[in-house]
N, C-alpha and C. Protein backbone atom coordinates (compact mmCIF):
# COMPACT_ATOMS: atom_id res chain seq x y z
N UNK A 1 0.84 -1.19 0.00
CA UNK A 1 0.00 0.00 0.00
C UNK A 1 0.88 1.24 0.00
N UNK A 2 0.53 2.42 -0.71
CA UNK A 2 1.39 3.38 -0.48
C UNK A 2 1.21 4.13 0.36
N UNK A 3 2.16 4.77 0.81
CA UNK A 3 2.38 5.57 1.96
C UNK A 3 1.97 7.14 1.67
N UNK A 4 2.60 7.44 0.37
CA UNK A 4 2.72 8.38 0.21
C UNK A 4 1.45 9.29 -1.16
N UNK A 5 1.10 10.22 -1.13
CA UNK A 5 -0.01 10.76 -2.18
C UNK A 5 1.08 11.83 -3.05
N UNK A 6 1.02 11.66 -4.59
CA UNK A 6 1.28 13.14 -5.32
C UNK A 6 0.68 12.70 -6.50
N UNK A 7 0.41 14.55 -7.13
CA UNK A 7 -0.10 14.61 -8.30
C UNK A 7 0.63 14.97 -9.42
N UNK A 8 0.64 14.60 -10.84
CA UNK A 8 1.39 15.17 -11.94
C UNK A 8 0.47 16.16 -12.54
N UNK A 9 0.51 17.03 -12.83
CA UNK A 9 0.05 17.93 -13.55
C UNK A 9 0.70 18.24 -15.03
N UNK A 10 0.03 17.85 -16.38
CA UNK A 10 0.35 18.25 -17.56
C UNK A 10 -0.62 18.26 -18.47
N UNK A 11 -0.46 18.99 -19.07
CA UNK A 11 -1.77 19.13 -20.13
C UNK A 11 -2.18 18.30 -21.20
N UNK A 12 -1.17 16.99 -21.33
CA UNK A 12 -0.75 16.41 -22.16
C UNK A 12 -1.11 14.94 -22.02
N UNK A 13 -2.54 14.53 -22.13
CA UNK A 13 -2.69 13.52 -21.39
C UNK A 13 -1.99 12.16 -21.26
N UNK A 14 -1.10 11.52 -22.60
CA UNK A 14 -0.65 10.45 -22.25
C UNK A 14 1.00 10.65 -21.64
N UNK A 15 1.26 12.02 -21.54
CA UNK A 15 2.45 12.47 -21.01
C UNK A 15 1.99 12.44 -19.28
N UNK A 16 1.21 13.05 -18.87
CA UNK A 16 0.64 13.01 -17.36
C UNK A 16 0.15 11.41 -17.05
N UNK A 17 -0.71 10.60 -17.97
CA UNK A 17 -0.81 9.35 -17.35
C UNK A 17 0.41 8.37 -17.49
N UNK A 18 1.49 8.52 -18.53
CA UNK A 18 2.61 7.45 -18.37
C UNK A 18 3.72 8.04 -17.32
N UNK A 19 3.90 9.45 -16.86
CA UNK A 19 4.80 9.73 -15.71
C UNK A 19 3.98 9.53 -14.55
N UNK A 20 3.01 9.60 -14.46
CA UNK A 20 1.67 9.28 -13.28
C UNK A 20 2.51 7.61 -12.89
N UNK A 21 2.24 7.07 -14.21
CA UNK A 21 3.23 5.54 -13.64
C UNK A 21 4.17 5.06 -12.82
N UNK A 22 4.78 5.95 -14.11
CA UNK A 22 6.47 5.79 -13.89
C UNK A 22 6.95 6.27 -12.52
N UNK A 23 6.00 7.27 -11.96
CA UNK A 23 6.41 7.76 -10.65
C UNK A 23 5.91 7.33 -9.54
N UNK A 24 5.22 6.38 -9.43
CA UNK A 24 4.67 5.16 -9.28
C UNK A 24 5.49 3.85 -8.54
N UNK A 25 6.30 3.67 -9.79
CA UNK A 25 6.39 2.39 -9.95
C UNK A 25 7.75 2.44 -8.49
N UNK A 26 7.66 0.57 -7.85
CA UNK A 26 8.53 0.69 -6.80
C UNK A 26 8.96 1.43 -6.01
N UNK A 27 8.04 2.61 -5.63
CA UNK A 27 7.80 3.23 -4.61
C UNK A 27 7.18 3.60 -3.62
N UNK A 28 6.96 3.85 -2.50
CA UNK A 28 5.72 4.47 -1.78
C UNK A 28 5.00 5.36 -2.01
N UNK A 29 5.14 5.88 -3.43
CA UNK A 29 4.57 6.74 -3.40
C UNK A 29 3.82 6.29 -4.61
N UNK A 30 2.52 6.99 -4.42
CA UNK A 30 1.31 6.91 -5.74
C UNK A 30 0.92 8.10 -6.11
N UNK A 31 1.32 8.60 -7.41
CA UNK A 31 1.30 9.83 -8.07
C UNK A 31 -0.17 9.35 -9.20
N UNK A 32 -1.23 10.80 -8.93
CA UNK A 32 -2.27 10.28 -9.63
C UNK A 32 -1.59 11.90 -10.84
N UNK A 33 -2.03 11.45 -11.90
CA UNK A 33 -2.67 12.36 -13.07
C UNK A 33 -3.48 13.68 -13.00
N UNK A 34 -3.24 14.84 -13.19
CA UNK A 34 -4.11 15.93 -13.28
C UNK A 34 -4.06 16.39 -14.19
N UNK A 35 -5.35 16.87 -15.18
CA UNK A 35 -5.38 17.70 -16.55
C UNK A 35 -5.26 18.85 -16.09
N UNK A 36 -5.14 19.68 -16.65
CA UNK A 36 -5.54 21.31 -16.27
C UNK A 36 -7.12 21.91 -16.35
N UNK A 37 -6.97 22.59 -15.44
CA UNK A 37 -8.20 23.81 -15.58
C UNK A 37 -7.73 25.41 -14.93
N UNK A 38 -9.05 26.50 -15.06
CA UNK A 38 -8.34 27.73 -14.78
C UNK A 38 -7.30 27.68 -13.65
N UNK A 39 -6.25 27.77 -13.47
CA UNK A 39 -5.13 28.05 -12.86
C UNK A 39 -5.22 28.16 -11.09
N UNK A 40 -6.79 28.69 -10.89
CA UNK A 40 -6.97 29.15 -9.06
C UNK A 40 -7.77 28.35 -8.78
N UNK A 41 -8.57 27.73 -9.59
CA UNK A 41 -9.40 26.54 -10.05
C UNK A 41 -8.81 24.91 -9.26
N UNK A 42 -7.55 24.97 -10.53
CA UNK A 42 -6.64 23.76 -10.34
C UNK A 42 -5.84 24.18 -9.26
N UNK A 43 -5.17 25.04 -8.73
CA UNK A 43 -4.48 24.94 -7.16
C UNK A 43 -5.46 24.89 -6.23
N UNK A 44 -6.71 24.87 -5.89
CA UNK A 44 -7.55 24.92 -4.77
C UNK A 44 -7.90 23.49 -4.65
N UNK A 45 -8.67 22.45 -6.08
CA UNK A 45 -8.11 20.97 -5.86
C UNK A 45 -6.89 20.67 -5.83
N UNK A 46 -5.54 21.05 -5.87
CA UNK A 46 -4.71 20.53 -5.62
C UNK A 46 -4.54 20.23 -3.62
N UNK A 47 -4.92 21.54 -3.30
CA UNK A 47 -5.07 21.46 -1.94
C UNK A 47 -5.44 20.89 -1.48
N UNK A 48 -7.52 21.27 -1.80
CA UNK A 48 -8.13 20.35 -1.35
C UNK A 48 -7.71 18.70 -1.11
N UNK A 49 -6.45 18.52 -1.89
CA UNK A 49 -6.26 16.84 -2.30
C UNK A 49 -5.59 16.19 -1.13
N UNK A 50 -4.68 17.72 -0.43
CA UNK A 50 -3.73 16.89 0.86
C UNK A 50 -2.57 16.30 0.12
N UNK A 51 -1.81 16.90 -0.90
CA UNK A 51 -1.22 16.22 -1.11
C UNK A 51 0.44 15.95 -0.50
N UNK A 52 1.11 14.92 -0.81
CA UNK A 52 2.56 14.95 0.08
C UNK A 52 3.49 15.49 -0.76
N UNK A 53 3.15 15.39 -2.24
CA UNK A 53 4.31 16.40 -3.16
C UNK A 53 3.63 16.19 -4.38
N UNK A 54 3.63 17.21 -5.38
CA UNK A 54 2.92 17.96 -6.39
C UNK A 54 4.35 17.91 -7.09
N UNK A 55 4.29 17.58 -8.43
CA UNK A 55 4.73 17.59 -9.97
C UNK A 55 4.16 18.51 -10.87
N UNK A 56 5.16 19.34 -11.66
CA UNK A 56 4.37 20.48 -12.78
C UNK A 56 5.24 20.05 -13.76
N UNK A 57 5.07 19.60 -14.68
CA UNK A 57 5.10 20.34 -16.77
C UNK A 57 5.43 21.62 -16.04
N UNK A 58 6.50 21.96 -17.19
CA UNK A 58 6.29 23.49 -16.92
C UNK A 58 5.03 24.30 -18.02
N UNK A 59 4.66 23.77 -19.25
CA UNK A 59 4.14 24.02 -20.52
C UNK A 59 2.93 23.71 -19.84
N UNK A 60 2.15 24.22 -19.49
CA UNK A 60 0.98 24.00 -19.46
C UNK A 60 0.10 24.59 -20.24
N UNK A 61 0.30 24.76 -21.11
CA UNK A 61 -0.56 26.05 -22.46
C UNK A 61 -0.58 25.57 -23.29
N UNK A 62 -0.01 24.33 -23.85
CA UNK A 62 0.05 23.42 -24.94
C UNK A 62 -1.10 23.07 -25.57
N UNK A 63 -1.84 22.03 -24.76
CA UNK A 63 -3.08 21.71 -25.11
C UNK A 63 -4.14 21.70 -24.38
N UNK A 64 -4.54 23.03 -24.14
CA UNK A 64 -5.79 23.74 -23.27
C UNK A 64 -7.16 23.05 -23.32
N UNK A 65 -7.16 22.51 -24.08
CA UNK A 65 -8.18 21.65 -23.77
C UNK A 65 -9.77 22.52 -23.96
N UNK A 66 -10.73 22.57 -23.07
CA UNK A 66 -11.52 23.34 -23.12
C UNK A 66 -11.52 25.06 -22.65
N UNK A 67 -10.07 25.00 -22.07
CA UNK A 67 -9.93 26.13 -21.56
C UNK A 67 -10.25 27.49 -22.68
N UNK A 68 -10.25 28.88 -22.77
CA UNK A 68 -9.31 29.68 -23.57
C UNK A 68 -8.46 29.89 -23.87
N UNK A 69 -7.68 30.44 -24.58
CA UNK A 69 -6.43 30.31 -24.85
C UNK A 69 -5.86 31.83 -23.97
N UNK A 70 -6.65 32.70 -23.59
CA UNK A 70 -5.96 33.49 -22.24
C UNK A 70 -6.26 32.84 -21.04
N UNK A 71 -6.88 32.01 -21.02
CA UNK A 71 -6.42 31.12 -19.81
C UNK A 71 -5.52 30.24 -20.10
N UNK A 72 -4.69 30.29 -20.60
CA UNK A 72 -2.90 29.28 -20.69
C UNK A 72 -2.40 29.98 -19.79
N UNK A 73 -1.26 29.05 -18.92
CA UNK A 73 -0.54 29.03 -17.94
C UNK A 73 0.55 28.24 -17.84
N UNK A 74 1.66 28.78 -17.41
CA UNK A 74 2.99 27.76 -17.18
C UNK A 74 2.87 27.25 -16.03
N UNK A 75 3.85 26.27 -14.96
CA UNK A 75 3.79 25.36 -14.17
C UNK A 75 4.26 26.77 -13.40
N UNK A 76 5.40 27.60 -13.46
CA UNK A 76 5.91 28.37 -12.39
C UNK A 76 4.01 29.33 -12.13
N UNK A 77 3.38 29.54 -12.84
CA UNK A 77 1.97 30.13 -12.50
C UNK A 77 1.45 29.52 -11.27
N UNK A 78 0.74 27.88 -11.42
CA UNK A 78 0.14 27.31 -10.67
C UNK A 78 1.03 27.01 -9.66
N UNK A 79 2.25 27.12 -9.74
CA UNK A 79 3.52 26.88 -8.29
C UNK A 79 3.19 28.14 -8.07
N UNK A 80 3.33 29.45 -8.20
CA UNK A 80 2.92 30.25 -7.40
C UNK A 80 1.50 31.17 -6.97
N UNK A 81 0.75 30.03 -7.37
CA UNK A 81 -0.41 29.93 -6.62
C UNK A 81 -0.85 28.80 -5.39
N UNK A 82 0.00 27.74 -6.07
CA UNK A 82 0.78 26.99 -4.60
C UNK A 82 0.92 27.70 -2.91
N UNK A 83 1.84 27.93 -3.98
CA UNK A 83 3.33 28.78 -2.75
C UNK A 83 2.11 29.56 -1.90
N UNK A 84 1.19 30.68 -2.66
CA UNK A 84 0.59 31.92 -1.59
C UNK A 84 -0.28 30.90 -1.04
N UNK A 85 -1.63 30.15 -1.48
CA UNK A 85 -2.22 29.48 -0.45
C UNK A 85 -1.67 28.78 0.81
N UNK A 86 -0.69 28.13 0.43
CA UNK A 86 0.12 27.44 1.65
C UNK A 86 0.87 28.52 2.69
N UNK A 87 1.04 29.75 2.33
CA UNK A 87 1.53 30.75 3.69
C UNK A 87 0.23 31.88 4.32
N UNK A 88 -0.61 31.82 3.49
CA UNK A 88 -1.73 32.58 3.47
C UNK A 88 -3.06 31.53 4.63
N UNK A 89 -3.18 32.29 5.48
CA UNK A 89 -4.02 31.19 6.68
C UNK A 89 -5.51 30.97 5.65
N UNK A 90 -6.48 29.85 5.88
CA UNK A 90 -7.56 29.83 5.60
C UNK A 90 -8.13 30.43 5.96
N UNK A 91 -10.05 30.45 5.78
CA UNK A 91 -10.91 31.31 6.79
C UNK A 91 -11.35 30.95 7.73
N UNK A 92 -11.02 29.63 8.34
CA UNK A 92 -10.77 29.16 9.70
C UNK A 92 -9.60 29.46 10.78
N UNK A 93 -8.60 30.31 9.84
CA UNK A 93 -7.25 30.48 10.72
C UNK A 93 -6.53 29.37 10.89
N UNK A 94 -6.82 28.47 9.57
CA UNK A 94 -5.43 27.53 9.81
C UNK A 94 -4.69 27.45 8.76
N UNK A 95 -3.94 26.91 8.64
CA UNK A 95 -2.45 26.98 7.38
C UNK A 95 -2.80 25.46 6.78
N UNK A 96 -2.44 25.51 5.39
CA UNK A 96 -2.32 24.48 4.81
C UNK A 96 -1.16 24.11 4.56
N UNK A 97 -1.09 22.67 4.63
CA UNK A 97 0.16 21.96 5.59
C UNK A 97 1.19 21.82 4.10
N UNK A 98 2.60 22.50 4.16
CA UNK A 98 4.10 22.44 3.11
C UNK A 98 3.84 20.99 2.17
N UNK A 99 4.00 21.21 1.25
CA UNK A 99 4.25 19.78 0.50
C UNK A 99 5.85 20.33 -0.58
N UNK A 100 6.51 19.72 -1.38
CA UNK A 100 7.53 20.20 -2.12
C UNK A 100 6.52 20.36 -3.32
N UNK A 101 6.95 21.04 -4.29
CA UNK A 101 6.55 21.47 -5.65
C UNK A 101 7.39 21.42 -6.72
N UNK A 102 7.39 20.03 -7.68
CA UNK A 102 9.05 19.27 -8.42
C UNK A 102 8.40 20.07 -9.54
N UNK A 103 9.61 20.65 -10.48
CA UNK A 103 9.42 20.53 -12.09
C UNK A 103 9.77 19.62 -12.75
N UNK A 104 8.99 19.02 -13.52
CA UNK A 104 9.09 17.42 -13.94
C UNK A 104 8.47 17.74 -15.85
N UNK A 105 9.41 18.57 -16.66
CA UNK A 105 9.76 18.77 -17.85
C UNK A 105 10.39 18.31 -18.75
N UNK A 106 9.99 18.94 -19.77
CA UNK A 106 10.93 18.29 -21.36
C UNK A 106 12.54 19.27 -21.35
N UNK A 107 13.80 18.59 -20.90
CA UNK A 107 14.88 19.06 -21.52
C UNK A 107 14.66 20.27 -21.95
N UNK A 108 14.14 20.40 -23.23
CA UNK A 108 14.55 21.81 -24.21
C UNK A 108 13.51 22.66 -23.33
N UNK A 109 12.20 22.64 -22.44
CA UNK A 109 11.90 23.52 -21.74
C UNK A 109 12.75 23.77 -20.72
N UNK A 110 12.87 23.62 -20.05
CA UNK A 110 13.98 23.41 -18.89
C UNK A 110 15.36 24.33 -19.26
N UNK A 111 15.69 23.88 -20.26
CA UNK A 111 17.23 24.73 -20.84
C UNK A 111 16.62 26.42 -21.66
N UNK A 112 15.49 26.35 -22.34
CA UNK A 112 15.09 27.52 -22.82
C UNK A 112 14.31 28.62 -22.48
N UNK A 113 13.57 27.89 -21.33
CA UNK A 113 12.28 28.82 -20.66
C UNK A 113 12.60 28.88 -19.82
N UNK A 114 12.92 28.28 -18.35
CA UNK A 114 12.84 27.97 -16.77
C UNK A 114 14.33 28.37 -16.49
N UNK A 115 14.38 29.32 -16.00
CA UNK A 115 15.71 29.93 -15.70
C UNK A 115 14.96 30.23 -13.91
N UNK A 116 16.12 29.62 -13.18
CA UNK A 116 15.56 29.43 -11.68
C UNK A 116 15.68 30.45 -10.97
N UNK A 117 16.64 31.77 -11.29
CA UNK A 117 17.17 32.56 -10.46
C UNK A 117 16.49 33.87 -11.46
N UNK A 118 15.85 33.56 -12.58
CA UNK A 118 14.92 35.10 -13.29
C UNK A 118 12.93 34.48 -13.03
N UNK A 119 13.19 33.42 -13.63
CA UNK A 119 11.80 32.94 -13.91
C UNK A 119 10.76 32.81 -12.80
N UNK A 120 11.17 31.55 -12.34
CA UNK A 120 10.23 31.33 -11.11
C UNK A 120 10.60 31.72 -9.30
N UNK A 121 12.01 32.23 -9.43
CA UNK A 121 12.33 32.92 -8.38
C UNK A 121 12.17 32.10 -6.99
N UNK A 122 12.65 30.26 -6.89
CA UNK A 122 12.52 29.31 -5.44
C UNK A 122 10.98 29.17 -5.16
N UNK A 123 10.16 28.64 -6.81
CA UNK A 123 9.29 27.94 -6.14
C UNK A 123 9.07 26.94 -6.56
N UNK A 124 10.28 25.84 -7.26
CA UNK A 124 10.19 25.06 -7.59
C UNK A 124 11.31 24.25 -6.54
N UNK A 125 11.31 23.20 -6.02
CA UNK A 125 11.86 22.81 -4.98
C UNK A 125 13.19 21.63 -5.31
N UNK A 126 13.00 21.75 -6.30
CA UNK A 126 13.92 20.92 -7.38
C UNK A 126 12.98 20.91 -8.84
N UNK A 127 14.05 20.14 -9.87
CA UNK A 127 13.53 20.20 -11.41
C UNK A 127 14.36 19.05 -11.47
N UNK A 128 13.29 18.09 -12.53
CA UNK A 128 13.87 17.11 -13.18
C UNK A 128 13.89 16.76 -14.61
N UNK A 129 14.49 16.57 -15.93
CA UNK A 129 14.30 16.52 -16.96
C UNK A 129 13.29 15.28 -17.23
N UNK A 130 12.67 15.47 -17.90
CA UNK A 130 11.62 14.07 -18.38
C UNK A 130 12.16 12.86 -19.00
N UNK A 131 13.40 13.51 -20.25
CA UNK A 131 14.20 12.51 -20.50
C UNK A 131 14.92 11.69 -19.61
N UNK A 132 15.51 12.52 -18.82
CA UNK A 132 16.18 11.86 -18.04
C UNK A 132 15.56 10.44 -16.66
N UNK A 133 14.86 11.26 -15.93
CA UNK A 133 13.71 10.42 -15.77
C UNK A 133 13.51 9.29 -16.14
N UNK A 134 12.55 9.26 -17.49
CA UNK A 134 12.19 8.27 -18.07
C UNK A 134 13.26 7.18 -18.56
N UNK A 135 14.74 7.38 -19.06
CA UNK A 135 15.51 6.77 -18.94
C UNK A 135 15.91 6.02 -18.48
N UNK A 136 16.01 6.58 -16.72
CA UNK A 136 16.59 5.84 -15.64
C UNK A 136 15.39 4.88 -14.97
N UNK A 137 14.10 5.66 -15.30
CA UNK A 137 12.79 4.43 -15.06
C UNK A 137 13.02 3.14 -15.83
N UNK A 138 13.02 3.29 -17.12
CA UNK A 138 13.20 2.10 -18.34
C UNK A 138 14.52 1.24 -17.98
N UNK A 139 15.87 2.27 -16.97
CA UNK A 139 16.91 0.80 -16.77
C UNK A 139 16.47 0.02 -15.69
N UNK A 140 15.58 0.42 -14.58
CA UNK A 140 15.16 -0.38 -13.54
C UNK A 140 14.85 -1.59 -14.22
């Protein structure tokens, strides 16, 4: 049984359900799948979910799905809509409890867009390439 709860978030559905797996597999931890929706939308179920650590795509604007296309959003967006709910008390006066927030991307985003010290400014808690990743999943 797993111990542990996280979600992947990508807009991309067989990209979010085969890392949903892969992140999965031989671990305690069980990472479910999330599509996107409006941006304050999708961080309030993320909350609501309790989760123990949250995964972002950084591209989340790709394939919007039913959204608009001014509702596209990158992963550093919904991480820092993260970030304020979790320091910001509820309307009960309680805090919603730290989880980490991974970037879990394609290489060429990662090297062309996501610059850690202009872009998202420490609210990504680490970043992992997808290639890479998936690689080291497939030698297990």
């Amino acid at each position: 049984m797993s111990r542990y709860k996280g979600y992947f978030v990508d807009d991309v559905e067989d990209e979010r359900n085969s890392y949903a797996r892969i992140l999965s597999q031989g671990t305690e931890l069980q990472v479910q799948p999330l599509g996107i929706k409006e941006v304050a939308t999708l961080a309030n179920d993320v909350i609501s979910y309790s989760p123990d650590i949250i995964l972002l795509d950084f591209r989340l604007d790709s394939d919007l799905g039913t959204l608009d296309p001014v509702q596209g959003f990158k992963g550093s967006s919904l991480a820092q809509h993260l970030r304020d709910r979790i320091i910001s008390p509820s309307s009960d006066g309680g805090y919603v409890p730290d989880f980490p927030v991974i970037l879990l991307s394609a290489e060429k985003n990662i090297s062309s867009l996501y610059k850690r010290d202009k872009t998202a400014h420490d609210l990504f808690d680490c970043y992992y390439s997808k290639e890479d990743f998936s690689n080291d999943a497939v030698r297990e």
